[in-house]
PDB file of N, CA and C in Angstrom:
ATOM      1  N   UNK A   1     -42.072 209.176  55.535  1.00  0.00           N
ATOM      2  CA  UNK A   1     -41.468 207.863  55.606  1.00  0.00           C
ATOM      3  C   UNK A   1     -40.081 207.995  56.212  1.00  0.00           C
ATOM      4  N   UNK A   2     -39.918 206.863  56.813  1.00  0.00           N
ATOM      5  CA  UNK A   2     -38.307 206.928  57.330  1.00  0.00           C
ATOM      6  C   UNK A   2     -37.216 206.408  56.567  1.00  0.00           C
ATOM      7  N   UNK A   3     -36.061 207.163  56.331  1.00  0.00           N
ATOM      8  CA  UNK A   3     -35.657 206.713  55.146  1.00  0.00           C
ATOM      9  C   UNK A   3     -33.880 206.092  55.529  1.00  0.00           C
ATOM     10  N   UNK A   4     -33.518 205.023  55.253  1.00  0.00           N
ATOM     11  CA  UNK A   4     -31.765 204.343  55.507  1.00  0.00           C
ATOM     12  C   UNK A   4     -31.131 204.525  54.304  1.00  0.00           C
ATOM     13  N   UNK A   5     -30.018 205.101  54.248  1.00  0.00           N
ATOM     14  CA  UNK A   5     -29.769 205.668  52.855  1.00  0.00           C
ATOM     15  C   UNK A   5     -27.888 204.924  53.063  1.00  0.00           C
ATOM     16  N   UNK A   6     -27.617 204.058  52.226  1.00  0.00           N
ATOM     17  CA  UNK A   6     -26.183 204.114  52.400  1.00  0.00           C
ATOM     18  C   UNK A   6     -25.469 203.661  51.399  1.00  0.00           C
ATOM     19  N   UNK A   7     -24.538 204.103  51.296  1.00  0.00           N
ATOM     20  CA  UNK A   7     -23.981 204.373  49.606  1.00  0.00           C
ATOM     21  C   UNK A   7     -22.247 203.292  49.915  1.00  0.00           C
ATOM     22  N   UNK A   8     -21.900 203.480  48.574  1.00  0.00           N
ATOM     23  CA  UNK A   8     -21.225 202.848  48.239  1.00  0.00           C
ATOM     24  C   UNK A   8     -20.612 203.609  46.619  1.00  0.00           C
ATOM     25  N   UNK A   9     -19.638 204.415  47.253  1.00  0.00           N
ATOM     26  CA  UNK A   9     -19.149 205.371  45.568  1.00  0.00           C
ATOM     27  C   UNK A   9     -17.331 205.353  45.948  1.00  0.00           C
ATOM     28  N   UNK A  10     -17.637 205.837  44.552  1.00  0.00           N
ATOM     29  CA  UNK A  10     -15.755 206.206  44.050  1.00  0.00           C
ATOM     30  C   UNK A  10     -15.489 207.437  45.032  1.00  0.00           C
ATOM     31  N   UNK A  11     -14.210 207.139  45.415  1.00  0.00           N
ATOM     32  CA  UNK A  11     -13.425 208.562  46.462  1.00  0.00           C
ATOM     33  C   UNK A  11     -13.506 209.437  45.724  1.00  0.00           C
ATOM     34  N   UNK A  12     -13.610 209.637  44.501  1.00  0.00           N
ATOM     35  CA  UNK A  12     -13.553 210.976  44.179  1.00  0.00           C
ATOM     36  C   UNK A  12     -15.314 212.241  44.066  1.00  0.00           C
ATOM     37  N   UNK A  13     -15.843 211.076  44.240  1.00  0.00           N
ATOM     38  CA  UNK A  13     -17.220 211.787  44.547  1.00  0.00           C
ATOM     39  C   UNK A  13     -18.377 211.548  46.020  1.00  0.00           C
ATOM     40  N   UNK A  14     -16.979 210.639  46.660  1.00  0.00           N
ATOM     41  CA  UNK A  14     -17.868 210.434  47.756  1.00  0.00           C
ATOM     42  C   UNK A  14     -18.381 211.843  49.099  1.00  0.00           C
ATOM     43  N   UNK A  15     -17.113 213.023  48.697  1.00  0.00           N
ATOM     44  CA  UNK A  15     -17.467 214.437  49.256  1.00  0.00           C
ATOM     45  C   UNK A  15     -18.741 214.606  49.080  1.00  0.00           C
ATOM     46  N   UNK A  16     -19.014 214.844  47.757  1.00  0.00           N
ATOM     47  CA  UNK A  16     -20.347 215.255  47.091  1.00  0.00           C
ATOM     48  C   UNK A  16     -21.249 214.816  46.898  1.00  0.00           C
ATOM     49  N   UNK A  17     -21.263 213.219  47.373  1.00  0.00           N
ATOM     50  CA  UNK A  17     -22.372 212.105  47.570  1.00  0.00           C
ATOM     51  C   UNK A  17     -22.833 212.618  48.878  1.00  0.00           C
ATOM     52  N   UNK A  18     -21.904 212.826  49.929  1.00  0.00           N
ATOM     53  CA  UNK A  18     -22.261 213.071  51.225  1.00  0.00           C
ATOM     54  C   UNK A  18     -22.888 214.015  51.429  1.00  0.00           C
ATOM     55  N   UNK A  19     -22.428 215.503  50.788  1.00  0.00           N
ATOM     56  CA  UNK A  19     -22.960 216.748  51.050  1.00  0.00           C
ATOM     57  C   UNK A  19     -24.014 216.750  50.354  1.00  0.00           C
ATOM     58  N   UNK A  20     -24.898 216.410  49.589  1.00  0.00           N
ATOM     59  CA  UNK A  20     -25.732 216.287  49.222  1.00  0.00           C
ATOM     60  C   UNK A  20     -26.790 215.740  50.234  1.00  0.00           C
ATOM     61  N   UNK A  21     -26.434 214.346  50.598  1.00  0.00           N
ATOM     62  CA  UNK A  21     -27.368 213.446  51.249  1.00  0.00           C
ATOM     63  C   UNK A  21     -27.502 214.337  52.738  1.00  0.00           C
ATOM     64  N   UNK A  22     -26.533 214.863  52.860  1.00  0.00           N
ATOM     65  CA  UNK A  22     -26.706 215.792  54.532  1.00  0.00           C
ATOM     66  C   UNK A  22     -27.660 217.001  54.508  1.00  0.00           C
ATOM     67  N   UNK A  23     -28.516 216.994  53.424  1.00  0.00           N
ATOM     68  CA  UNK A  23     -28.973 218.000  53.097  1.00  0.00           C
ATOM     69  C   UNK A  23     -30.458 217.242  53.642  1.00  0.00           C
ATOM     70  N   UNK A  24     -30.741 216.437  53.492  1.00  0.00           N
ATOM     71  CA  UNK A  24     -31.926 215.494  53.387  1.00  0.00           C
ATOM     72  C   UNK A  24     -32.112 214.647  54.668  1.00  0.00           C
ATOM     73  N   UNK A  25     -30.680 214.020  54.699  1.00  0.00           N
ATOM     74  CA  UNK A  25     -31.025 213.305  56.398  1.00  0.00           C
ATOM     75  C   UNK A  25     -29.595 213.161  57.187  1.00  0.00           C
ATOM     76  N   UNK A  26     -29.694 212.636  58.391  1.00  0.00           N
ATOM     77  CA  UNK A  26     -28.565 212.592  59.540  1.00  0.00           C
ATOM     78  C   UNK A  26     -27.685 211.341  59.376  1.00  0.00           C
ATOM     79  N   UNK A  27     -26.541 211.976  58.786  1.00  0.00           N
ATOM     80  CA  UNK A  27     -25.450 211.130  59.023  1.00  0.00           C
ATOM     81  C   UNK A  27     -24.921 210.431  60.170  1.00  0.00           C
ATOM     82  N   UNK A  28     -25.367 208.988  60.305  1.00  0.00           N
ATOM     83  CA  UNK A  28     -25.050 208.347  61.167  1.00  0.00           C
ATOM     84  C   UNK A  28     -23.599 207.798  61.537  1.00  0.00           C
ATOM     85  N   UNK A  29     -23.343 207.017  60.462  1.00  0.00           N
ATOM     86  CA  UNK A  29     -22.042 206.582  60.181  1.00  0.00           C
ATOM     87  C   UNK A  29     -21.082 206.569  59.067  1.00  0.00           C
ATOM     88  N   UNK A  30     -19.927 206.392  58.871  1.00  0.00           N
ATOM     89  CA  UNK A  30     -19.925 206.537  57.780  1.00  0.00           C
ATOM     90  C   UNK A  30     -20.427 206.725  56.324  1.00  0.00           C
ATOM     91  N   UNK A  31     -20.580 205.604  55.924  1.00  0.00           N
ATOM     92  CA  UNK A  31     -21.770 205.606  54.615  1.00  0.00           C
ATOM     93  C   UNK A  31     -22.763 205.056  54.785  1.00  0.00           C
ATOM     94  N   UNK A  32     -23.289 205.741  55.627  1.00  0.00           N
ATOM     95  CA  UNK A  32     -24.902 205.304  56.404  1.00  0.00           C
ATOM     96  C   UNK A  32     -25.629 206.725  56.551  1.00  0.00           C
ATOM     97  N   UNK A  33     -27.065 207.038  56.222  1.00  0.00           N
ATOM     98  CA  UNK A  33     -27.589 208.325  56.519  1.00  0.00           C
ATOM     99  C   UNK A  33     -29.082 207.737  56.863  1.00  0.00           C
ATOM    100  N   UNK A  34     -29.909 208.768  58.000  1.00  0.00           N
ATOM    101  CA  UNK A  34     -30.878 207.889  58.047  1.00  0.00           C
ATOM    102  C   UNK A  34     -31.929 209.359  58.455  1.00  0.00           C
ATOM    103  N   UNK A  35     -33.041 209.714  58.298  1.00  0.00           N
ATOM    104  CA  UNK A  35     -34.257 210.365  58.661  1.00  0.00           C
ATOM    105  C   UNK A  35     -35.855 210.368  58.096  1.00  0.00           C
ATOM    106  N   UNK A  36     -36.705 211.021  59.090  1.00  0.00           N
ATOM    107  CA  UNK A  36     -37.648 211.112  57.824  1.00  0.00           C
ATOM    108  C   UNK A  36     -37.879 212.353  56.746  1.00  0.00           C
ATOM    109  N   UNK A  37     -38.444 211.678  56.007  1.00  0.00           N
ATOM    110  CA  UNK A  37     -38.432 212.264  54.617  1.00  0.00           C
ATOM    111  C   UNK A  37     -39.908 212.629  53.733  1.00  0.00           C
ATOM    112  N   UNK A  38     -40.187 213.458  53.344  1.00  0.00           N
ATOM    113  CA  UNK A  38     -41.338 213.178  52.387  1.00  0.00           C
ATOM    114  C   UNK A  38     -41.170 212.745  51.423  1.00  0.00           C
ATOM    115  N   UNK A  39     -41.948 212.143  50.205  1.00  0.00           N
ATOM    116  CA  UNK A  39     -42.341 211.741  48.966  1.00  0.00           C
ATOM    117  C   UNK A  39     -41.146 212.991  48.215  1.00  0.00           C
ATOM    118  N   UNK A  40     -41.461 213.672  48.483  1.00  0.00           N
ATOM    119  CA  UNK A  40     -41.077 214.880  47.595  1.00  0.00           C
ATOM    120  C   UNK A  40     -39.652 215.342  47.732  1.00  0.00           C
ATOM    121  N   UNK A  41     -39.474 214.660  48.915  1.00  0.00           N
ATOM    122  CA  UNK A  41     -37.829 215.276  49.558  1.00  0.00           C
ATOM    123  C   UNK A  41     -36.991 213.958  48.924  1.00  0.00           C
ATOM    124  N   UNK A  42     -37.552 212.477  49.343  1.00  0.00           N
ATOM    125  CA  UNK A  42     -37.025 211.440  48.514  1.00  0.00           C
ATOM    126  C   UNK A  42     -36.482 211.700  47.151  1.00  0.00           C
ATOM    127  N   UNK A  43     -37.873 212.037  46.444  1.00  0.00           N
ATOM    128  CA  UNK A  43     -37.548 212.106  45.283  1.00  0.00           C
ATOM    129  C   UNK A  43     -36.259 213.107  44.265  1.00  0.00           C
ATOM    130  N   UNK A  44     -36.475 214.171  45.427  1.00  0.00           N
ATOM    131  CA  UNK A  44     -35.454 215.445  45.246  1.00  0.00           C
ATOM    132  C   UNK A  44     -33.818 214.887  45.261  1.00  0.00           C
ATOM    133  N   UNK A  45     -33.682 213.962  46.507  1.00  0.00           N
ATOM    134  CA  UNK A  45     -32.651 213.908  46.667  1.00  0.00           C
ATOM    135  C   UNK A  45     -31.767 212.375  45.384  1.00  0.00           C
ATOM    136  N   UNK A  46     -33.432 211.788  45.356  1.00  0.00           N
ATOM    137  CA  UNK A  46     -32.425 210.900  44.187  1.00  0.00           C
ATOM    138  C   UNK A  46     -32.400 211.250  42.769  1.00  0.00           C
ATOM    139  N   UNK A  47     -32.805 212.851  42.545  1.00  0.00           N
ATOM    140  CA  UNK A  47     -33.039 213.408  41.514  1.00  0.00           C
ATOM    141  C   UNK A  47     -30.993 214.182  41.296  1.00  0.00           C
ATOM    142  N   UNK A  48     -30.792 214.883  42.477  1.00  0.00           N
ATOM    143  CA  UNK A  48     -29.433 214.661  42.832  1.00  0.00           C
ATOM    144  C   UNK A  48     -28.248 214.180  42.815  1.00  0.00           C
ATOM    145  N   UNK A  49     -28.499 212.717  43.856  1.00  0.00           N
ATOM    146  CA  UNK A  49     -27.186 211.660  43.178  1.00  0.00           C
ATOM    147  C   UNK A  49     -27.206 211.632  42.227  1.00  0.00           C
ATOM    148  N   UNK A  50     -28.231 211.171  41.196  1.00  0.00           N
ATOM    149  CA  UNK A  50     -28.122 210.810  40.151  1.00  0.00           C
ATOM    150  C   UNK A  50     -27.113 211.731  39.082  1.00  0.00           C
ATOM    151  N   UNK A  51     -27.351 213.032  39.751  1.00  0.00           N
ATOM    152  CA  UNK A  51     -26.173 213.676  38.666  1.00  0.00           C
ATOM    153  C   UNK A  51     -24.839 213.540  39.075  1.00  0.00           C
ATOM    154  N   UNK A  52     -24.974 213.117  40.026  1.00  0.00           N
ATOM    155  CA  UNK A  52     -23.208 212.912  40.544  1.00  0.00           C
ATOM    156  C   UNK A  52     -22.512 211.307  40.999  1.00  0.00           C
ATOM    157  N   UNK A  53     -23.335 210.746  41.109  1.00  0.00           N
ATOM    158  CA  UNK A  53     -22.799 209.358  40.920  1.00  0.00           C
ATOM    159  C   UNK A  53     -22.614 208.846  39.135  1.00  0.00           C
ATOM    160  N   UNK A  54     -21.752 207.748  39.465  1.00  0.00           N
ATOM    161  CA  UNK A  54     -21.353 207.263  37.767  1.00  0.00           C
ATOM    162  C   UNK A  54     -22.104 205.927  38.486  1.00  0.00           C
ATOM    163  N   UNK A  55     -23.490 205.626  37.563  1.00  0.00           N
ATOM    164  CA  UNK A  55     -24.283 204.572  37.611  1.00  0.00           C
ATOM    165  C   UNK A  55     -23.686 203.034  38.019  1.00  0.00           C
ATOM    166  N   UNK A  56     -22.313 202.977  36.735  1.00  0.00           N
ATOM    167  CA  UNK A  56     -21.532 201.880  36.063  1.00  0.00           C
ATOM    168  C   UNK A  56     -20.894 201.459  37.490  1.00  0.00           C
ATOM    169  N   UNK A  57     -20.243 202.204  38.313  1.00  0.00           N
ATOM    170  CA  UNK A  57     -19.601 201.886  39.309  1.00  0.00           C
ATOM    171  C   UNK A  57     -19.347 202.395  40.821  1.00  0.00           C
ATOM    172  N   UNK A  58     -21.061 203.105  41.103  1.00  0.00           N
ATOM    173  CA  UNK A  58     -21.030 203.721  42.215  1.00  0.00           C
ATOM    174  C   UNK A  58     -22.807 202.517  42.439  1.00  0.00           C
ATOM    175  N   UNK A  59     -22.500 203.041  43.917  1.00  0.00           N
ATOM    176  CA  UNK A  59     -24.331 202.307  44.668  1.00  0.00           C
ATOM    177  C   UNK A  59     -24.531 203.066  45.371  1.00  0.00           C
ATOM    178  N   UNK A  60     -25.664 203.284  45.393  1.00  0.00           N
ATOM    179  CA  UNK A  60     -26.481 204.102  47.104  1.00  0.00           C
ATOM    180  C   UNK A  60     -27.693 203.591  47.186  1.00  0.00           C
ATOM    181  N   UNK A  61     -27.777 202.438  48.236  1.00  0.00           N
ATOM    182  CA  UNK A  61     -29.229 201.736  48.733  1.00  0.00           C
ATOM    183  C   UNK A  61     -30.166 202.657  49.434  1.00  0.00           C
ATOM    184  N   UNK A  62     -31.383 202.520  48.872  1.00  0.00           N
ATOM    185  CA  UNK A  62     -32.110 203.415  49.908  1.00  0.00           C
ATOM    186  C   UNK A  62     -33.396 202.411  51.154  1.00  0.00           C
ATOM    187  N   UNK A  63     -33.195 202.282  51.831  1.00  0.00           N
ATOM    188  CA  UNK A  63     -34.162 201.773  52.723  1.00  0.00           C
ATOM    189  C   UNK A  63     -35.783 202.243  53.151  1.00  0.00           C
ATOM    190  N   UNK A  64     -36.895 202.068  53.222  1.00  0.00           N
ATOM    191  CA  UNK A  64     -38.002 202.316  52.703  1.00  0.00           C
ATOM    192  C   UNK A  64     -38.801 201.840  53.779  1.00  0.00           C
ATOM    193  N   UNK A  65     -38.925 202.814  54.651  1.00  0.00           N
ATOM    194  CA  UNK A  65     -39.761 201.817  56.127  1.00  0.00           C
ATOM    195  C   UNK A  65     -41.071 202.757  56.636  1.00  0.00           C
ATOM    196  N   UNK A  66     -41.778 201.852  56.054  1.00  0.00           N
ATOM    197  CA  UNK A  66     -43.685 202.688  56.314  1.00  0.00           C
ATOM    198  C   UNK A  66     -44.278 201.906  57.205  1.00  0.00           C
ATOM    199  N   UNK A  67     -44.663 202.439  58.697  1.00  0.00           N
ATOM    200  CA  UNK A  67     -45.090 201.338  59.479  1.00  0.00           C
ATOM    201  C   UNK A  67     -45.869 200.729  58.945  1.00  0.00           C
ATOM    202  N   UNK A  68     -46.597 200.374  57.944  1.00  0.00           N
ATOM    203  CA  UNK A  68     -48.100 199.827  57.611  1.00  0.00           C
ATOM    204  C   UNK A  68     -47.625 198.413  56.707  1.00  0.00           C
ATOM    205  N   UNK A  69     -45.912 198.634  56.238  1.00  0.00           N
ATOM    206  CA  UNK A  69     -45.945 197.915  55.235  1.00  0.00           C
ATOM    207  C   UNK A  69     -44.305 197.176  55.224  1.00  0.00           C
ATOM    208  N   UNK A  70     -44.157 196.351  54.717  1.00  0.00           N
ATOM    209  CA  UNK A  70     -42.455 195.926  54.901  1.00  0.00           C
ATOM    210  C   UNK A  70     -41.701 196.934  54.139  1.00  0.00           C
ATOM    211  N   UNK A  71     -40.268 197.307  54.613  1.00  0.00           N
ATOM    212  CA  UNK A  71     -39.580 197.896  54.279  1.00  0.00           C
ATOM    213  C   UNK A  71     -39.303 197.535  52.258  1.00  0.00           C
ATOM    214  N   UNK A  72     -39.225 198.556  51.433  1.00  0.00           N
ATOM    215  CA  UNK A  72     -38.560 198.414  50.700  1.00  0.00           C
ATOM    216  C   UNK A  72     -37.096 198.803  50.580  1.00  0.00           C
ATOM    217  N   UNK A  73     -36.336 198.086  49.175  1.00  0.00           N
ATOM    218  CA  UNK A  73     -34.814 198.647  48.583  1.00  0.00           C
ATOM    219  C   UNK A  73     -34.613 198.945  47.690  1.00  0.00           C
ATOM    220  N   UNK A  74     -34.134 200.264  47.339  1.00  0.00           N
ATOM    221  CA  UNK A  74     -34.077 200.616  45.866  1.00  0.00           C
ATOM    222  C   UNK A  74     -32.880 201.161  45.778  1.00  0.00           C
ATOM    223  N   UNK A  75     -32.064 200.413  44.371  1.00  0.00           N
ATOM    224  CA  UNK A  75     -30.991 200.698  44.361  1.00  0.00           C
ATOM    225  C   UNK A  75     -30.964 201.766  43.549  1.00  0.00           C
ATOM    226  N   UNK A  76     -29.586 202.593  43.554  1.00  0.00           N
ATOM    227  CA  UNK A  76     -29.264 203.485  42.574  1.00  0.00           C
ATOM    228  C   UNK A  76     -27.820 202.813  42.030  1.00  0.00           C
ATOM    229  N   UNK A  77     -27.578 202.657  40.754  1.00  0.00           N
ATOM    230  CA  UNK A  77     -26.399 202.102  40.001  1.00  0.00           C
ATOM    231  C   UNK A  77     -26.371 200.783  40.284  1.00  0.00           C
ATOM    232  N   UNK A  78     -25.201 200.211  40.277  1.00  0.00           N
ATOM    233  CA  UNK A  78     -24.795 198.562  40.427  1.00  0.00           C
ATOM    234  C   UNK A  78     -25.402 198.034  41.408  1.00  0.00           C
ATOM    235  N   UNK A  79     -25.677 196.519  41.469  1.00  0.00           N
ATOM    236  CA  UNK A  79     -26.160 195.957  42.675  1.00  0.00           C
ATOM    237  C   UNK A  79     -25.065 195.220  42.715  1.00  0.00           C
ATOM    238  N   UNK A  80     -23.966 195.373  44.068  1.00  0.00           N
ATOM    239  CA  UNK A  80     -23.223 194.793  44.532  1.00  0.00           C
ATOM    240  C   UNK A  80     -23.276 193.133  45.203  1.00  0.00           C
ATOM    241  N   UNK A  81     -22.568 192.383  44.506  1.00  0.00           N
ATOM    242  CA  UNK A  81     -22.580 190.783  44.556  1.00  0.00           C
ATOM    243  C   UNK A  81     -21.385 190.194  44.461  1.00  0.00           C
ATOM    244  N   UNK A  82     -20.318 190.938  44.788  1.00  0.00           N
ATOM    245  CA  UNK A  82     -18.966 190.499  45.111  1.00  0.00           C
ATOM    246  C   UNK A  82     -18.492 190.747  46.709  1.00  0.00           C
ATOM    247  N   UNK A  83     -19.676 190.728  47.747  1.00  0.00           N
ATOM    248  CA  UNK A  83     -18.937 190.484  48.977  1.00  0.00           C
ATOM    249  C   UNK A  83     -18.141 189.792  49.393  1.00  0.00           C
ATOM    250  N   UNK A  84     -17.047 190.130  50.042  1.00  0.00           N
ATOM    251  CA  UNK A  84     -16.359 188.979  50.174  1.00  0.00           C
ATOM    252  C   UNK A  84     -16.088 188.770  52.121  1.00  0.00           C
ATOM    253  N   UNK A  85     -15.943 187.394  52.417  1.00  0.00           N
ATOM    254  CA  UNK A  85     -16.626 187.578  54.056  1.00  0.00           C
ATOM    255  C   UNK A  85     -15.261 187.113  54.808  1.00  0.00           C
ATOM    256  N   UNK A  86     -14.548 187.605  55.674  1.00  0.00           N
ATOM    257  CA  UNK A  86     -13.806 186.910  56.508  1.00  0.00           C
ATOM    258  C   UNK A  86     -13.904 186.502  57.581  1.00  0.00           C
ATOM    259  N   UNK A  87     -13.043 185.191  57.574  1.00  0.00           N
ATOM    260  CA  UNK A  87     -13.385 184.316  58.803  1.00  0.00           C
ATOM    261  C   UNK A  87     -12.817 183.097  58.316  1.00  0.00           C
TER     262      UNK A  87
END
């Protein structure tokens, strides 16, 4: 599966959010990572954050794109709902 991975954490663990996720797929942009992945590599890597993000106040969306089927989103920690938009 092809996988969009992009996070949203505290500076003090965003080193180790990254080096982790670079392990798994290609850092595009900032807090954006994107490749394919197996079942097993997915699972590895959100077996991972999970020990190093703080649930309460970190995010990392994962994007979920199987040609056969619509993309899913699965969050890890908070679901962010305080965007705020300028203009």
């Amino acid at each position: 599966m092809y996988v969009i991975m992009v996070y949203d954490v505290n500076v003090k663990r965003v080193n180790k959010v990254l080096k982790i996720s670079r392990k798994y797929l290609n850092w595009t942009i900032r807090s954006v990572l994107e490749g394919f992945l197996t079942k097993e590599s997915y699972e590895s890597l959100k077996r991972e954050l999970l020990k190093v993000i703080d649930e309460k106040e970190d995010s990392v969306y994962f994007y979920l794109i199987d040609t056969d089927r619509q993309p899913h989103k699965i969050v890890l920690g908070e679901v962010r709902t305080d965007f705020k938009f300028i203009g």
